[in-house]
N, C-alpha and C. Protein backbone atom coordinates (compact mmCIF):
# COMPACT_ATOMS: atom_id res chain seq x y z
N UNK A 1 33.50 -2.99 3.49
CA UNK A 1 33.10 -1.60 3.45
C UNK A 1 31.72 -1.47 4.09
N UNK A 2 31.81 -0.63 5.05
CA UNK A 2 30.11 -0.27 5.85
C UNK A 2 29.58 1.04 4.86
N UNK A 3 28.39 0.97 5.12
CA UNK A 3 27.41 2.12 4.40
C UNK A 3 26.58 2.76 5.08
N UNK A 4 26.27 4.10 4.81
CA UNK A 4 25.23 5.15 5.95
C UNK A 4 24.14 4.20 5.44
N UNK A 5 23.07 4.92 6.33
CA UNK A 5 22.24 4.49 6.18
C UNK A 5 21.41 4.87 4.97
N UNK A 6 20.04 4.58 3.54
CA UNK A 6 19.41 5.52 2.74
C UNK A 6 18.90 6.64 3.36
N UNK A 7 18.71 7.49 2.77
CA UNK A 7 18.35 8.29 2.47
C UNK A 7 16.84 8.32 2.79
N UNK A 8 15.86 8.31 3.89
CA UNK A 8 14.53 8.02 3.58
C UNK A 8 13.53 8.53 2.71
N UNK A 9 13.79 9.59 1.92
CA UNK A 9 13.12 10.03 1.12
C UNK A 9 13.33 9.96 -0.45
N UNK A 10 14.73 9.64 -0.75
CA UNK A 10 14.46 9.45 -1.97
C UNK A 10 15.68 7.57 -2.13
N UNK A 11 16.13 7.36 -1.03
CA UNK A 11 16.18 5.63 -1.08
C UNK A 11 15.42 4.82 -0.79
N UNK A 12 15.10 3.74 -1.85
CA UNK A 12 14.20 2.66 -1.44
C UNK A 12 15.37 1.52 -1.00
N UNK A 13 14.55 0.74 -0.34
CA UNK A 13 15.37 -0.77 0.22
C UNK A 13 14.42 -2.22 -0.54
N UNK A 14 15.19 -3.07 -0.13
CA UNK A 14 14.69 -4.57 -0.50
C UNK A 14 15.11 -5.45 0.67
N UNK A 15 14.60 -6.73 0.93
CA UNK A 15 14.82 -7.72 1.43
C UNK A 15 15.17 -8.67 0.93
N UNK A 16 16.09 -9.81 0.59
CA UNK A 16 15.83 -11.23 -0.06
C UNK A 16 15.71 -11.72 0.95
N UNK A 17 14.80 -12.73 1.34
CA UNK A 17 14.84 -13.93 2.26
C UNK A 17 13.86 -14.74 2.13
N UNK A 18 13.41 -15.67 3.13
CA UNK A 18 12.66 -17.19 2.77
C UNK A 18 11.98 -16.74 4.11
N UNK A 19 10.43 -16.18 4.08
CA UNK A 19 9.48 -16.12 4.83
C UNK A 19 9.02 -17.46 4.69
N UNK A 20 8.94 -17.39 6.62
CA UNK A 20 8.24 -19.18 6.60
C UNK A 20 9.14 -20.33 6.08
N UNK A 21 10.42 -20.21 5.55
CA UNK A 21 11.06 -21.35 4.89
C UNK A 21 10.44 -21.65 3.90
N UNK A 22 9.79 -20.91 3.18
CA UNK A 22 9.67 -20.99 1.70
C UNK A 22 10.61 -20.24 0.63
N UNK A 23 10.49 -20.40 -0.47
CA UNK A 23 10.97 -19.96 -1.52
C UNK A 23 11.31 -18.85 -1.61
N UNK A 24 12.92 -18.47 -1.93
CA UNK A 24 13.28 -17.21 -1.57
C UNK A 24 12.16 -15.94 -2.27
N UNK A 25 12.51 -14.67 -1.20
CA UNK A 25 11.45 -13.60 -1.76
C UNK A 25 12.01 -12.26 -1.90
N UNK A 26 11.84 -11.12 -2.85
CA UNK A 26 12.39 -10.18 -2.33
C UNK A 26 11.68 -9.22 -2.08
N UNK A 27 11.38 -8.40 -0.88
CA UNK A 27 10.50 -7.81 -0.42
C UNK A 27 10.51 -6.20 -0.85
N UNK A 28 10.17 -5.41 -1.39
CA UNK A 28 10.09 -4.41 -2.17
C UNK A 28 8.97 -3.23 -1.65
N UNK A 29 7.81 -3.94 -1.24
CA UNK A 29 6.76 -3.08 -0.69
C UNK A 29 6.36 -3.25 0.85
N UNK A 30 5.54 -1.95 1.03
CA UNK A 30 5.34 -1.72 2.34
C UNK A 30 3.85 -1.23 2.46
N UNK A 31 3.11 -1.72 3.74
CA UNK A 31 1.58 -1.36 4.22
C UNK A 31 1.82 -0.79 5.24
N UNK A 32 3.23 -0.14 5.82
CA UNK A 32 3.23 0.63 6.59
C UNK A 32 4.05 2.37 5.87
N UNK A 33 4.07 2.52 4.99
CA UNK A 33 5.00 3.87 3.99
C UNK A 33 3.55 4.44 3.29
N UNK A 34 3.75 5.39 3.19
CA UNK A 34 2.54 5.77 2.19
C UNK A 34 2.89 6.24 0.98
N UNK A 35 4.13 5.98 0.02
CA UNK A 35 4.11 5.40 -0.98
C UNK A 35 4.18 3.96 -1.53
N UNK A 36 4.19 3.12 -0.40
CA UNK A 36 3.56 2.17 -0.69
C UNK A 36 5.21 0.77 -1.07
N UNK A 37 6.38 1.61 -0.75
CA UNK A 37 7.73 1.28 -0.96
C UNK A 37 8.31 0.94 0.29
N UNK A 38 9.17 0.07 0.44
CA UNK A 38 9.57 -0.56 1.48
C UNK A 38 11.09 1.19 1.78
N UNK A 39 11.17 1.46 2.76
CA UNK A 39 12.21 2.58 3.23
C UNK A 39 11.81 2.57 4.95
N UNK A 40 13.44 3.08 4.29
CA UNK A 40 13.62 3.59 6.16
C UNK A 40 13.40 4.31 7.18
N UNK A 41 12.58 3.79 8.43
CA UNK A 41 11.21 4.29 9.03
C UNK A 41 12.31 5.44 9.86
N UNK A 42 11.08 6.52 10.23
CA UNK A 42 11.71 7.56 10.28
C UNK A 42 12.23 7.68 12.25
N UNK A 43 12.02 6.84 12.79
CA UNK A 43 12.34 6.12 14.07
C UNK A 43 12.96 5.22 14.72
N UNK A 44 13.89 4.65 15.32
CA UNK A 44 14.09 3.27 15.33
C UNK A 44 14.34 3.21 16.81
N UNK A 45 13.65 2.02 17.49
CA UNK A 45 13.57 2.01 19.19
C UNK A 45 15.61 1.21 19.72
N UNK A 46 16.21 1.28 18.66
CA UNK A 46 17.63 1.06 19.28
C UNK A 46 18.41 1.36 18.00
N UNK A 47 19.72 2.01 19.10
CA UNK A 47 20.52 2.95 18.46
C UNK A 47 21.56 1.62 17.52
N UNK A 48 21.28 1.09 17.95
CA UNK A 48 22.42 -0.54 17.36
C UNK A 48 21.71 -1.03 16.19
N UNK A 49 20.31 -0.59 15.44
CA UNK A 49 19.56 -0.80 14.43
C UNK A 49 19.44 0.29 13.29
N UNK A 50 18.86 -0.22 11.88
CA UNK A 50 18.15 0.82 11.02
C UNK A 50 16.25 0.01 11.05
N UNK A 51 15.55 0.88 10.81
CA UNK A 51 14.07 0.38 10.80
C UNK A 51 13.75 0.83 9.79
N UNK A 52 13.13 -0.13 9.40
CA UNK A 52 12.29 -0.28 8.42
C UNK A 52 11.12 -0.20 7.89
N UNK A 53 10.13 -0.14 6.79
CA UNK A 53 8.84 -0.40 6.90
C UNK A 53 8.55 -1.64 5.83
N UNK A 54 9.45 -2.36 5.26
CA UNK A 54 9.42 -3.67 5.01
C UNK A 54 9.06 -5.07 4.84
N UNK A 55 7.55 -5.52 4.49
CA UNK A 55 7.01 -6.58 4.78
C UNK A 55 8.25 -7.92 4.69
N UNK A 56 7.88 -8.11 6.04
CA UNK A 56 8.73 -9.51 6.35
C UNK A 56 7.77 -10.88 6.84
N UNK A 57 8.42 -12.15 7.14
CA UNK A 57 7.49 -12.74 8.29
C UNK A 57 8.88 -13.47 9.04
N UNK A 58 8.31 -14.56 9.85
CA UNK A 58 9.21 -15.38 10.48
C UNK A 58 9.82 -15.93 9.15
N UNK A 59 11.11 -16.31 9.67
CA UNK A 59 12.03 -16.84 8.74
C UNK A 59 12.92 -16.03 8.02
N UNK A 60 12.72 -14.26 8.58
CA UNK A 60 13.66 -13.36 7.79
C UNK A 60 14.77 -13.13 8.51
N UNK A 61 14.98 -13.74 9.70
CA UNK A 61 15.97 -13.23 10.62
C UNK A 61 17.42 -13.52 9.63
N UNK A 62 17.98 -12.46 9.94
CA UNK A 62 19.75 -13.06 8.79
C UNK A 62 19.50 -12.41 7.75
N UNK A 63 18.29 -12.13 6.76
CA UNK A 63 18.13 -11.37 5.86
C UNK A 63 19.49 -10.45 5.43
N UNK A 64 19.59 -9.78 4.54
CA UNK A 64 20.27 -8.51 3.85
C UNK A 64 19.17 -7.77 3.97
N UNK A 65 19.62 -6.53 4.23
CA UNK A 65 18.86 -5.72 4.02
C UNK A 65 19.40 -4.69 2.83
N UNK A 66 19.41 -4.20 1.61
CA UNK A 66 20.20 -3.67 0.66
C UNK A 66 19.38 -2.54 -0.03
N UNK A 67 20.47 -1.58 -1.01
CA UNK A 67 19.76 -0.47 -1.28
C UNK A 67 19.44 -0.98 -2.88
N UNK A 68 17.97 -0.12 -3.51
CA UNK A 68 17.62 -0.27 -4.74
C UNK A 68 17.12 1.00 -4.82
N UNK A 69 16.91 1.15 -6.27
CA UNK A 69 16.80 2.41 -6.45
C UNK A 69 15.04 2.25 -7.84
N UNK A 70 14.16 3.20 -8.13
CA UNK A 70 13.11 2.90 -8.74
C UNK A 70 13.17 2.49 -10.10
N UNK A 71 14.18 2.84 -9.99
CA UNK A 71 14.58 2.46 -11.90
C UNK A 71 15.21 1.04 -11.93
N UNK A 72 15.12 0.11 -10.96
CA UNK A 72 15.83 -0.92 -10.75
C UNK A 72 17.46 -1.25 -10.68
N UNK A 73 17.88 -0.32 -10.13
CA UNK A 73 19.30 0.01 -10.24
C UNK A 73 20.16 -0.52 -9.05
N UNK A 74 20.49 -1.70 -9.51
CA UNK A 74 21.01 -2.76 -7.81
C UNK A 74 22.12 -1.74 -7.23
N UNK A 75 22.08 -1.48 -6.34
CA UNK A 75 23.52 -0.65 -5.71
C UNK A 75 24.13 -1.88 -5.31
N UNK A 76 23.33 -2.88 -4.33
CA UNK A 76 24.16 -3.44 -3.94
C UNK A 76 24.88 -3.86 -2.62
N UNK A 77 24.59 -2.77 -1.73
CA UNK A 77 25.00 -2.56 -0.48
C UNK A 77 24.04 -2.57 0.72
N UNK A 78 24.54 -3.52 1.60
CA UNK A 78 23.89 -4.48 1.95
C UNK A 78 24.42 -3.65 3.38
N UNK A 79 23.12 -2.57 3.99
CA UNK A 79 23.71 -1.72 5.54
C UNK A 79 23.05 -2.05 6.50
N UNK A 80 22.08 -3.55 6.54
CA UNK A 80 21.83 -3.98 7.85
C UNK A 80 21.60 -5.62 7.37
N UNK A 81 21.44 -6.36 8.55
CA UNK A 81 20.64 -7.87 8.84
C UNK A 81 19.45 -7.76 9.60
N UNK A 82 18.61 -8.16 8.71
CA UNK A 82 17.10 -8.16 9.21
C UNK A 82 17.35 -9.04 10.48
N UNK A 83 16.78 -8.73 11.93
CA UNK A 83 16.34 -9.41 12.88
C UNK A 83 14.98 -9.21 13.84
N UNK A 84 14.45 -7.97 13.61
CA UNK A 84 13.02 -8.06 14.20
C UNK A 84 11.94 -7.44 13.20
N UNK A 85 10.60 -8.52 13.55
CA UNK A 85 9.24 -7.82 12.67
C UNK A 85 8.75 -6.93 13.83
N UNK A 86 7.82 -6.54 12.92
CA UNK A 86 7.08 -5.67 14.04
C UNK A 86 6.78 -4.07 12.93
N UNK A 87 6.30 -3.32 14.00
CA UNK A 87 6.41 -2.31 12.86
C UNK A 87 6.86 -1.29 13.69
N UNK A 88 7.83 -0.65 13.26
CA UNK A 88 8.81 -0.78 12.00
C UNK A 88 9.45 -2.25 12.32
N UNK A 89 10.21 -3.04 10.83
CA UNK A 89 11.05 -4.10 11.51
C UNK A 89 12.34 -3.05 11.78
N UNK A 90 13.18 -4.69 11.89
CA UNK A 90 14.39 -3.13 12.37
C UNK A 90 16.19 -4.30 11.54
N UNK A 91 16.84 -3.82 11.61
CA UNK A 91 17.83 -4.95 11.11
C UNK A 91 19.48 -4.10 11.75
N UNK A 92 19.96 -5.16 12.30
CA UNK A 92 21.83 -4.44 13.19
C UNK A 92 22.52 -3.93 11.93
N UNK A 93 23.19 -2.98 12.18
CA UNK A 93 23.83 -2.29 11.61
C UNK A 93 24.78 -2.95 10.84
N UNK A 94 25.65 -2.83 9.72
CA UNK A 94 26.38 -3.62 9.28
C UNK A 94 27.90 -3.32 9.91
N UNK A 95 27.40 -2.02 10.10
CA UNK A 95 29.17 -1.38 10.83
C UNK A 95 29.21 -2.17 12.11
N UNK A 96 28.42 -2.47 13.12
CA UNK A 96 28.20 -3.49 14.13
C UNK A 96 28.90 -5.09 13.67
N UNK A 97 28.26 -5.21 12.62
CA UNK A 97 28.60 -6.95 12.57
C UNK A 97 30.22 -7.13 12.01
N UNK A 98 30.24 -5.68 10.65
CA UNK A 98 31.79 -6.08 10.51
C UNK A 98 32.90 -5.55 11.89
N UNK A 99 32.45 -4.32 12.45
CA UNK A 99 33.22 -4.56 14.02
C UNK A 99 33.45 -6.12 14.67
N UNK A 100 32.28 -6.21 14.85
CA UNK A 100 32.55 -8.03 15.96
C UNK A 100 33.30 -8.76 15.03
N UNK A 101 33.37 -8.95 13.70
CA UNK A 101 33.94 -10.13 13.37
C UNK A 101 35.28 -9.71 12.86
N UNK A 102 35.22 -8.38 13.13
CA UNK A 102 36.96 -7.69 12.70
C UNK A 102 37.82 -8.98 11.93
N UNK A 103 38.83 -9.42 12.66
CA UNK A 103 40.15 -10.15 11.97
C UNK A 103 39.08 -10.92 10.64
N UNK A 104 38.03 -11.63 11.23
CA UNK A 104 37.54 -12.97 10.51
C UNK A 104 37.12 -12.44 9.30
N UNK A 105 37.28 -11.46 9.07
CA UNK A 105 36.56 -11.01 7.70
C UNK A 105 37.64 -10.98 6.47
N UNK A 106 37.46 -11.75 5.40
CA UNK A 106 38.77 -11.49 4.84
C UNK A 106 38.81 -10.16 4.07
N UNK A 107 39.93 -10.05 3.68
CA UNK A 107 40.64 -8.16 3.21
C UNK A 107 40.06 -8.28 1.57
N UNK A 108 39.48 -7.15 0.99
CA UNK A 108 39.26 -7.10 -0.18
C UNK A 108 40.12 -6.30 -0.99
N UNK A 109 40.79 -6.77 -1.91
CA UNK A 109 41.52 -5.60 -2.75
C UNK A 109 41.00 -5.09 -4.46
């Protein structure tokens, strides 16, 4: 199942991944949002991405990118793969990746 993208104003996002090949992390805040919450930047320089404002470093490429909510409420749904920092980062669409891997994906019932 693919997912729109949040909501930028009232969805927050997370990251899990291993910045640097350290110990997994989950990334929650942002020094680029001015509430201070990692969400989805209101721009993104390719149409094949969602952007982010997300503190990441090297080592997030592959990431999930997934929705949370302030009350800690896992949704769960996981609508991009982190692949560039920068600011905004940015992560491919998930409707992109389950396209390419069509057949290989197995069927959920």
């Amino acid at each position: 199942r693919t997912n729109s993208p949040p909501n930028p104003t009232t969805q927050y996002m997370m990251i899990i991944h291993h910045p640097f090949g350290e110990l997994k992390k989950v990334s929650t805040l942002s020094d680029q949002d001015t509430s201070g919450m990692c969400r989805r930047a209101s721009t993104c320089h390719e149409t094949s991405d969602y952007c982010y404002t997300c503190d990441t470093a090297d080592g997030s490429d592959g990431a999930p990118v997934s929705y949370f909510a302030l009350t800690n409420e896992w949704y769960g749904r996981v609508f991009a793969l982190n692949h560039a920092g920068g600011c905004p980062n940015s992560g491919v669409k998930m409707s992109l990746v389950a396209g390419a891997a069509g057949s290989n994906l197995p069927s959920c019932s």
